[in-house]
Protein backbone atom coordinates (compact mmCIF):
# COMPACT_ATOMS: atom_id res chain seq x y z
CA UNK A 1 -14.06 -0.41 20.90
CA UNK A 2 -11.54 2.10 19.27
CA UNK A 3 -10.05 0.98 15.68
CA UNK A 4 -6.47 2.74 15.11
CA UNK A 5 -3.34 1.59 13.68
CA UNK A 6 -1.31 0.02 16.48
CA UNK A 7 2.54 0.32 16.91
CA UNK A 8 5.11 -1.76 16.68
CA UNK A 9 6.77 -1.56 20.36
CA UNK A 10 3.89 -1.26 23.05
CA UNK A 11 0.77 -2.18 21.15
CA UNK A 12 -0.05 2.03 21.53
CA UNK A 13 -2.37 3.74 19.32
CA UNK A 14 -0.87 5.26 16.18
CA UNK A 15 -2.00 8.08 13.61
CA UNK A 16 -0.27 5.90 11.20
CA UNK A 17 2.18 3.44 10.40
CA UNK A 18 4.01 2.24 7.24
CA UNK A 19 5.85 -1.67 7.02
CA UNK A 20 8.16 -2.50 4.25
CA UNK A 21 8.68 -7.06 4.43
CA UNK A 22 11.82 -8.00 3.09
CA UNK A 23 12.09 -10.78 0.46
CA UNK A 24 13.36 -14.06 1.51
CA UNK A 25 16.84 -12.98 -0.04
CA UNK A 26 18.66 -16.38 1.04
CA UNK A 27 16.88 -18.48 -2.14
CA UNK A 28 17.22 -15.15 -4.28
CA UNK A 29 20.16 -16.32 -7.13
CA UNK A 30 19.75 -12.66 -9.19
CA UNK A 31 21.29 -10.91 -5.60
CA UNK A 32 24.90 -10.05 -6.03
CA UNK A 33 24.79 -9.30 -2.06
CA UNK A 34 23.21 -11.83 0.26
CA UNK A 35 22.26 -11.45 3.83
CA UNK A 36 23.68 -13.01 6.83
CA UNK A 37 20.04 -13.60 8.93
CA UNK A 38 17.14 -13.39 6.30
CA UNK A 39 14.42 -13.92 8.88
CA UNK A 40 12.81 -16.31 6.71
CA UNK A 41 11.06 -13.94 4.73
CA UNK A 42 9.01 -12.39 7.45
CA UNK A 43 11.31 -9.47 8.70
CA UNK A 44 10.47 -6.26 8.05
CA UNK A 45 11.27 -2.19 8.40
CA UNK A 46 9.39 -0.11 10.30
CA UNK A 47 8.41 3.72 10.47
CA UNK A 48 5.47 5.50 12.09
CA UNK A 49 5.32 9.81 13.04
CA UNK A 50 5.28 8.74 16.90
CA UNK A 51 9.26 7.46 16.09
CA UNK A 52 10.26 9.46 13.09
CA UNK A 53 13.51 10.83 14.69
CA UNK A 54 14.69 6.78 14.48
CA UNK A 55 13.29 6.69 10.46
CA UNK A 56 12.93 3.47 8.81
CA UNK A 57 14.32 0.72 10.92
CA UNK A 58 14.59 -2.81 11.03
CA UNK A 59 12.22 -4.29 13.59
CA UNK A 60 12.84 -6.95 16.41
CA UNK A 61 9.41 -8.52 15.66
CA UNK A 62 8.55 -10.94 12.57
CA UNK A 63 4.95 -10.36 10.80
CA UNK A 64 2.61 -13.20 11.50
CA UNK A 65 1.28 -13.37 15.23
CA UNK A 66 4.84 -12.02 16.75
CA UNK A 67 2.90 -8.82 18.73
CA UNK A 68 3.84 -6.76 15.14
CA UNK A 69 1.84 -3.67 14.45
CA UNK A 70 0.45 -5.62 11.19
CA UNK A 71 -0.84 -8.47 13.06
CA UNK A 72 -1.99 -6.28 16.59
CA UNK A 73 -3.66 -4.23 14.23
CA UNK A 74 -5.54 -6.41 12.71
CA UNK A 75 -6.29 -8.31 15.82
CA UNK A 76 -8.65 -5.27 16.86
CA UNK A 77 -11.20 -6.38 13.62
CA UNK A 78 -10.05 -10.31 13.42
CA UNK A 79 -9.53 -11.80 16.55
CA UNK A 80 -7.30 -14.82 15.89
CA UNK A 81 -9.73 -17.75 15.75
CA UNK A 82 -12.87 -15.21 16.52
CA UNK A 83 -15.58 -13.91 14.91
CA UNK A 84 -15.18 -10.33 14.20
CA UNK A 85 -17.58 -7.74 16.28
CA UNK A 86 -21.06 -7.23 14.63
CA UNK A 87 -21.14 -3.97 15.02
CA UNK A 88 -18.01 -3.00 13.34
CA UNK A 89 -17.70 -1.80 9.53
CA UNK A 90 -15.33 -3.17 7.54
CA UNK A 91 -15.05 -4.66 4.12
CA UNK A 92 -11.34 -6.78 3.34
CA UNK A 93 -10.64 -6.76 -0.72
CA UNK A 94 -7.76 -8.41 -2.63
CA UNK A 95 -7.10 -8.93 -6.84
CA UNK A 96 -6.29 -12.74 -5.09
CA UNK A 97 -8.86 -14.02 -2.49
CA UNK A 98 -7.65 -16.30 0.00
CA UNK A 99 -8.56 -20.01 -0.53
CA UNK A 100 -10.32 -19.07 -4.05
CA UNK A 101 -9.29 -21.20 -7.25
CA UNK A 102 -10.71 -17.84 -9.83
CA UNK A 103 -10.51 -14.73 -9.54
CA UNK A 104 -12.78 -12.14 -11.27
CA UNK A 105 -9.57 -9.43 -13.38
CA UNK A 106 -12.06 -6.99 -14.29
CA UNK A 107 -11.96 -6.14 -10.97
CA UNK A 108 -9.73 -3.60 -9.76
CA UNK A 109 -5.83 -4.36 -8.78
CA UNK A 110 -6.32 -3.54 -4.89
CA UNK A 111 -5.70 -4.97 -1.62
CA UNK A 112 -6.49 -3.85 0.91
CA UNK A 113 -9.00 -3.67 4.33
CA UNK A 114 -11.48 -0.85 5.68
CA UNK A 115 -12.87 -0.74 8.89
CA UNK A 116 -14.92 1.35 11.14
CA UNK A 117 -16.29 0.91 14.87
CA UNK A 118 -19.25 3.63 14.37
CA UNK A 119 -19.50 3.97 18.91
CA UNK A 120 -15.75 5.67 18.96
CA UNK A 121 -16.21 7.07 15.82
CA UNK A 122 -12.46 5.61 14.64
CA UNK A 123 -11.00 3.31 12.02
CA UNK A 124 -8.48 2.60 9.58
CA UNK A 125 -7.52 1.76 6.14
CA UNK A 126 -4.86 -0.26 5.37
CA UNK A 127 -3.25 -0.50 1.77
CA UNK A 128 -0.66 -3.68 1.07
CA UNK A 129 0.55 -5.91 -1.60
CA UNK A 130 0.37 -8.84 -0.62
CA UNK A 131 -1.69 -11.46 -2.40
CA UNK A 132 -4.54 -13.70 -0.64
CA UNK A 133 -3.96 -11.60 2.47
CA UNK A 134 -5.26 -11.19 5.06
CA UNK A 135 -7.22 -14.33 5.88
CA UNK A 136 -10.20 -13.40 8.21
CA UNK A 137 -9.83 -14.85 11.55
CA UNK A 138 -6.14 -15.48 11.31
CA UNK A 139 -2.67 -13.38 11.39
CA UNK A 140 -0.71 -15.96 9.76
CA UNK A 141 1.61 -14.46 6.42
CA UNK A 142 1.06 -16.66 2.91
CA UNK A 143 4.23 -19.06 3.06
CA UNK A 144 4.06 -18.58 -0.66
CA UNK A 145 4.57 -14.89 -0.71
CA UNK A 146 7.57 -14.85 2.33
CA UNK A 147 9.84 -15.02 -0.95
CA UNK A 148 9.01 -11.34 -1.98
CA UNK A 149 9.27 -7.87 -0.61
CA UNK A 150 5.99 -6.21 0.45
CA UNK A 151 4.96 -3.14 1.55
CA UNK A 152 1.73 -2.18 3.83
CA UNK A 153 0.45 1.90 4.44
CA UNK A 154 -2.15 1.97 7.86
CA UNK A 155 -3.91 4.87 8.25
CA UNK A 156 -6.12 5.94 11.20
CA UNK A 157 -9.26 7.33 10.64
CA UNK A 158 -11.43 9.90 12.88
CA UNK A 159 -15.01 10.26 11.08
CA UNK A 160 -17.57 7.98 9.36
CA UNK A 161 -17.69 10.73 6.06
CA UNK A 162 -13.88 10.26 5.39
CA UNK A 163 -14.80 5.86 5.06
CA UNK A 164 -17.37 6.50 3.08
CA UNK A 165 -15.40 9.31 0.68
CA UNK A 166 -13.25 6.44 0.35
CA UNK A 167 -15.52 3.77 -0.61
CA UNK A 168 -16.69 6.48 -3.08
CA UNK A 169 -13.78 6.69 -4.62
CA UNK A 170 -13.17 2.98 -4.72
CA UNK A 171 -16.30 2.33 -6.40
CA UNK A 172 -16.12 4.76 -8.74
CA UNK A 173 -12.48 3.83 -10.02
CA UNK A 174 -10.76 1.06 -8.49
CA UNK A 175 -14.07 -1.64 -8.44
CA UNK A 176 -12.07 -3.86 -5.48
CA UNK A 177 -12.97 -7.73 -5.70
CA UNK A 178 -14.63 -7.57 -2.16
CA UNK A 179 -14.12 -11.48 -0.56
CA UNK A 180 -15.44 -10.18 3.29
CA UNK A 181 -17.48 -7.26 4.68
CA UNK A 182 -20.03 -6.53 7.50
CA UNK A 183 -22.24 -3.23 7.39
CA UNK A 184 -24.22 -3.09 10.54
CA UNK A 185 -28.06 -0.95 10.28
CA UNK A 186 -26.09 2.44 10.62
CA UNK A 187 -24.62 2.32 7.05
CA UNK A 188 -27.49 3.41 4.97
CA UNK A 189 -28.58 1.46 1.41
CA UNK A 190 -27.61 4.91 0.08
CA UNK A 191 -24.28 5.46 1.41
CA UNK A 192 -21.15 4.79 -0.56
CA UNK A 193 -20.10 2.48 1.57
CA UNK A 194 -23.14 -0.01 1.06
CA UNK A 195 -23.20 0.51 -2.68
CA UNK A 196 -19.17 -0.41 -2.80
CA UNK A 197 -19.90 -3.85 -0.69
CA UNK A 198 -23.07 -4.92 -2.86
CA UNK A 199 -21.22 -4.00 -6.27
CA UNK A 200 -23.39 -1.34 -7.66
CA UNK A 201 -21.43 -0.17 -10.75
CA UNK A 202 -19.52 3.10 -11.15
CA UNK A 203 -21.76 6.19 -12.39
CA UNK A 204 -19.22 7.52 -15.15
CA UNK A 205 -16.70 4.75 -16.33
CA UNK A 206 -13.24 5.71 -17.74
CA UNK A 207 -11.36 8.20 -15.55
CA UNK A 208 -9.75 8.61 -12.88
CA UNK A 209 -10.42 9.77 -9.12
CA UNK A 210 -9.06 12.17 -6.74
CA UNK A 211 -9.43 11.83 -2.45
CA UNK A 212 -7.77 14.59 -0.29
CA UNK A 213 -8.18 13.42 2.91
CA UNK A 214 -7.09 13.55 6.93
CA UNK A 215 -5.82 11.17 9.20
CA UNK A 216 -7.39 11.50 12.89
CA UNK A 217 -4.65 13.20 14.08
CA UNK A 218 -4.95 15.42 11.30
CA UNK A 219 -2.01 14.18 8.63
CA UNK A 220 -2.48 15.09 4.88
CA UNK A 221 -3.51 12.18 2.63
CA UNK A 222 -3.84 11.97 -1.28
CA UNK A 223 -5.63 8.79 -2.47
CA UNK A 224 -5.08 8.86 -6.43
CA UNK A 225 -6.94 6.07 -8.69
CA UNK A 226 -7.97 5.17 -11.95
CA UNK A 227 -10.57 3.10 -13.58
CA UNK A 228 -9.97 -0.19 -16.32
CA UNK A 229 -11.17 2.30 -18.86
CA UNK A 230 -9.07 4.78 -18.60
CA UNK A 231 -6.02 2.86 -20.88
CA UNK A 232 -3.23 4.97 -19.42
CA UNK A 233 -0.31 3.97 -17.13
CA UNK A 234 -0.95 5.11 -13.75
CA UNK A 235 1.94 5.90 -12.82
CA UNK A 236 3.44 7.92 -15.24
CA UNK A 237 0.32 9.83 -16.74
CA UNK A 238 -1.67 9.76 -12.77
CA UNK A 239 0.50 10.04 -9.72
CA UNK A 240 3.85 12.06 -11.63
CA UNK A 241 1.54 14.70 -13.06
CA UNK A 242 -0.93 14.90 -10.28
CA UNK A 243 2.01 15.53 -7.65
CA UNK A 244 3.71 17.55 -10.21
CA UNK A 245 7.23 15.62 -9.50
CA UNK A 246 9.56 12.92 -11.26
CA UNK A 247 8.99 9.60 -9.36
CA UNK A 248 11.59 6.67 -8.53
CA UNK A 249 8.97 4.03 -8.95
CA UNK A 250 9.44 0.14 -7.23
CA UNK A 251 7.11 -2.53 -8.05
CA UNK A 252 6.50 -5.81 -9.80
CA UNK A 253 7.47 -5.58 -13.39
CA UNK A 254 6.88 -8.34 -15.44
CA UNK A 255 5.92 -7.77 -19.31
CA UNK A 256 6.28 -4.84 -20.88
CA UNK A 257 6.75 -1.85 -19.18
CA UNK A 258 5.37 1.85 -20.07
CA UNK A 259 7.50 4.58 -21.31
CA UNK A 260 9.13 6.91 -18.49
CA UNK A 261 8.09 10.40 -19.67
CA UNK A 262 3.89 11.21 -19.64
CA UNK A 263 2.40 12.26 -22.42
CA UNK A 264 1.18 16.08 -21.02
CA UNK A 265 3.81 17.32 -18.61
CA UNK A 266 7.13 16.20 -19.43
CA UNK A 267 8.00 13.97 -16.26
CA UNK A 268 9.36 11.10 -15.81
CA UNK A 269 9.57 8.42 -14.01
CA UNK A 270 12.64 5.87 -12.58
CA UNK A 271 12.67 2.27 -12.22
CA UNK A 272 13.95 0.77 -9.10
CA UNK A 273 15.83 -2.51 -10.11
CA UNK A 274 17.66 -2.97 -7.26
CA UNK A 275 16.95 -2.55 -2.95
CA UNK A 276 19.81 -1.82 -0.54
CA UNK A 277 19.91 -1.46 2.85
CA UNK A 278 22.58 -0.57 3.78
CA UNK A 279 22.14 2.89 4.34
CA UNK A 280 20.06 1.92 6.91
CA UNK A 281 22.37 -0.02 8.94
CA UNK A 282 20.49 -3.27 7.03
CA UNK A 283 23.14 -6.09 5.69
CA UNK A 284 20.24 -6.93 3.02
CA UNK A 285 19.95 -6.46 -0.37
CA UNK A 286 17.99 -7.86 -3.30
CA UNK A 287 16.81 -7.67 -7.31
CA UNK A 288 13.43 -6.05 -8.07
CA UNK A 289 12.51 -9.42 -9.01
CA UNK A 290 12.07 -10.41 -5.81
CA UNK A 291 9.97 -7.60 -4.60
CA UNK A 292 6.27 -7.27 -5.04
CA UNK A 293 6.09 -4.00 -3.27
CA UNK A 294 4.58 -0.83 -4.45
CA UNK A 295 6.23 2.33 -3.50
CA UNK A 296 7.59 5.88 -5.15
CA UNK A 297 9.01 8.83 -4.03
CA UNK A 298 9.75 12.01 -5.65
CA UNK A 299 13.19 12.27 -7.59
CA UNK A 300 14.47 15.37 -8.46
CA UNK A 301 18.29 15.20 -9.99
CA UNK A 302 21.01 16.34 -7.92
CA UNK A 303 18.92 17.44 -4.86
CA UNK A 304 16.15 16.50 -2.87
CA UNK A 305 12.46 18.18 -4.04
CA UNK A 306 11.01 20.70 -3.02
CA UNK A 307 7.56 17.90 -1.57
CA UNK A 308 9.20 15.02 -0.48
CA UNK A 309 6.31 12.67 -1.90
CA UNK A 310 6.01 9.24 -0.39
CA UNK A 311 3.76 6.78 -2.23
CA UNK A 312 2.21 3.52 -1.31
CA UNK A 313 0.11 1.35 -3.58
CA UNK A 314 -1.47 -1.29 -4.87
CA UNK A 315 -1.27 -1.26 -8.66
CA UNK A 316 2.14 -1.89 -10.66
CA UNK A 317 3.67 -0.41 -13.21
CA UNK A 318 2.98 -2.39 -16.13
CA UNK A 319 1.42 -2.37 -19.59
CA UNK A 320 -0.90 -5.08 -19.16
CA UNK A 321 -2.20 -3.01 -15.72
CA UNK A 322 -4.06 -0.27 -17.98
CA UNK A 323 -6.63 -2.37 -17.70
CA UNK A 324 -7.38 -2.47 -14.37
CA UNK A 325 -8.39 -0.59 -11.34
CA UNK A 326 -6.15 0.70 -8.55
CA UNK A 327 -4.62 3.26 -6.88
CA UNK A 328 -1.86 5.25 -4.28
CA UNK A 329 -2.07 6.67 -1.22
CA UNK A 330 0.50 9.92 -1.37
CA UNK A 331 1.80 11.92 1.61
CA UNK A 332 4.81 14.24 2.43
CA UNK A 333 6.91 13.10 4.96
CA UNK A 334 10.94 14.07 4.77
CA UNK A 335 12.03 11.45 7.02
CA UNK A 336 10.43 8.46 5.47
CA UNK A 337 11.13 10.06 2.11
CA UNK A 338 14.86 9.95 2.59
CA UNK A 339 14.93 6.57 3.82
CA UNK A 340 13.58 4.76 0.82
CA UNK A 341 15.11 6.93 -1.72
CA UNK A 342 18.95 6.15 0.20
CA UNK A 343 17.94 2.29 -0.25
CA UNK A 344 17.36 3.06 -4.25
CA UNK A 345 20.51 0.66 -4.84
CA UNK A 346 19.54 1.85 -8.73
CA UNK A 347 17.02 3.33 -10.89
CA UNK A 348 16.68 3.56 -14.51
CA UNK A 349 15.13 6.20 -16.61
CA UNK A 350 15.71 7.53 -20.17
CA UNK A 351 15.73 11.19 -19.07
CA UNK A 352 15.97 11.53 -15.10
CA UNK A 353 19.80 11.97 -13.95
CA UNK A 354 21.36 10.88 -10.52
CA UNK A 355 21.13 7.18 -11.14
């Protein structure tokens, strides 16, 4: 069979695809704005290349079974109420297994699923945030995370080298709590990809990782992670420095929060605290506090940058995350980069103008 991400209108294979699931904003009390149909939590924007002249958009469909590219997509590896082919590679990983009562937090904050089919010689890789997602066998949403904005990055992939770069790069710095895999014979006891799934530990603890990489149809990736060791915020002393930008920064923030400049290259980063959609035609609008997504973009005072960074990921922008594992995916993509930095309802720094 061939693995891709799968789009939101006809089912048709993708390169990639990006979702953004807005919060239940009818039970939010900290939103000064409410909306008028909140979709019960499971509505959600949409962007993929195939469509970019529309941008970000509000879909028709609801995540959970509705025929949406999450659920579709997932349906090629997890037939609803099926076992999943034998002869497929995959591994699903998540800081919060479905149905567990513990958790292991030395493992790395990442969610996330990986899968192969080795006979087309395609895949993908999908990066979320959503917690105890997604349940094998099932496209149902968590009822207990409808509440909260999410976001969710599918990539498709064309080779077997580029999964097993990134299960390299996962076991090396992120250490994902792996809850579900299969490796058929073809993935050898040596490969990356077997070590990952059977949790050999990383060869050099306490840095961080680099992963250039390419979609199938040939779109420009940069995965960016760092181990538990490393002690430094991700974020500000990783991503900013690595891209070389400022970054407007949205994701759960709870605790105390790092400074905004990094200590080598004198950016900084930008706080969302606030989501509107407005710009996008949206009637919706909510607090940070009721988003657990985790997205950036390049800021760059007064005018647009010069690489209009996008950024999806998996690990927050906290103190208390120093010490774990995670990581971003980054890409440059002007369309989808002006659409999330218009919904910026406001972002704080101590040093970046434009508000």
């Amino acid at each position: 069979m061939t693995l891709t991400a799968l789009d939101d209108l006809t089912g048709a294979a993708v390169d990639w695809w990006f979702i953004y699931k807005l919060p239940d904003t009818a039970t939010d009390a900290d939103n000064s704005k409410q909306a008028a149909n909140t979709g019960g939590g499971l509505d959600y924007l949409y962007y993929d290349p195939a469509s970019a002249g529309a941008g970000l958009r509000q879909s028709g469909k609801k995540l959970g079974g509705s025929g949406d590219a999450l659920s579709t997509t997932l349906g090629q590896l997890f037939p609803t109420g099926g076992t999943p082919d034998p002869a497929l590679v995959w591994y699903a990983y998540n800081d919060e297994i479905p149905n567990a009562t513990q958790n292991d937090e030395d493992k790395g904050h990442t969610k996330g699923v990986v899968a192969f089919d080795p006979a087309s010689k395609t895949g993908f890789w999908l990066l979320h945030s959503t917690p105890r997602y997604p349940v094998v066998g099932s496209d149902a949403f968590p009822a207990d995370e409808v509440i909260y904005g999410q976001t969710f990055l599918c990539v498709t992939l064309g080779d077997y080298a580029t999964v097993n770069a990134i299960a390299g790069l996962m076991r090396q710095n992120q250490t994902p709590q792996i809850y579900h895999f299969n490796l058929p014979a073809v993935v050898a006891t040596t490969d990356e990809l077997y070590q990952l799934c059977h949790g050999v530990a990383p060869d050099n603890p306490g840095g961080t990782g680099q992963l250039d990489f390419t979609s199938k149809g040939g779109k420009a990736f940069k995965c960016l992670a760092k181990d538990r060791q490393w002690g430094k915020d991700f974020w500000t002393d990783l991503v900013g420095p690595s891209l070389g930008v400022d970054l407007g920064i949205e994701s759960w923030r709870r605790g105390a929060i790092p400074g905004a400049e990094d200590s080598t290259a004198g950016l900084d980063v930008a706080d969302v605290s606030g989501i509107d959609l407005a710009p996008l035609g949206v009637d919706v609008a909510w607090h940070y506090t009721r988003d657990h997504a985790k997205w950036a973009v390049a800021r760059q005072a007064g005018a647009a940058p010069a690489s209009p960074w996008v950024c999806v990921a998996d690990i927050n922008r906290q103190v208390s995350q120093a010490k774990r594992g995670g990581g971003a995916i980054c890409f440059r993509e002007p369309r989808l980069w002006q659409d999330l930095s218009s919904i910026d309802g406001l972002s704080t720094s101590s040093n970046l103008a434009g508000g």
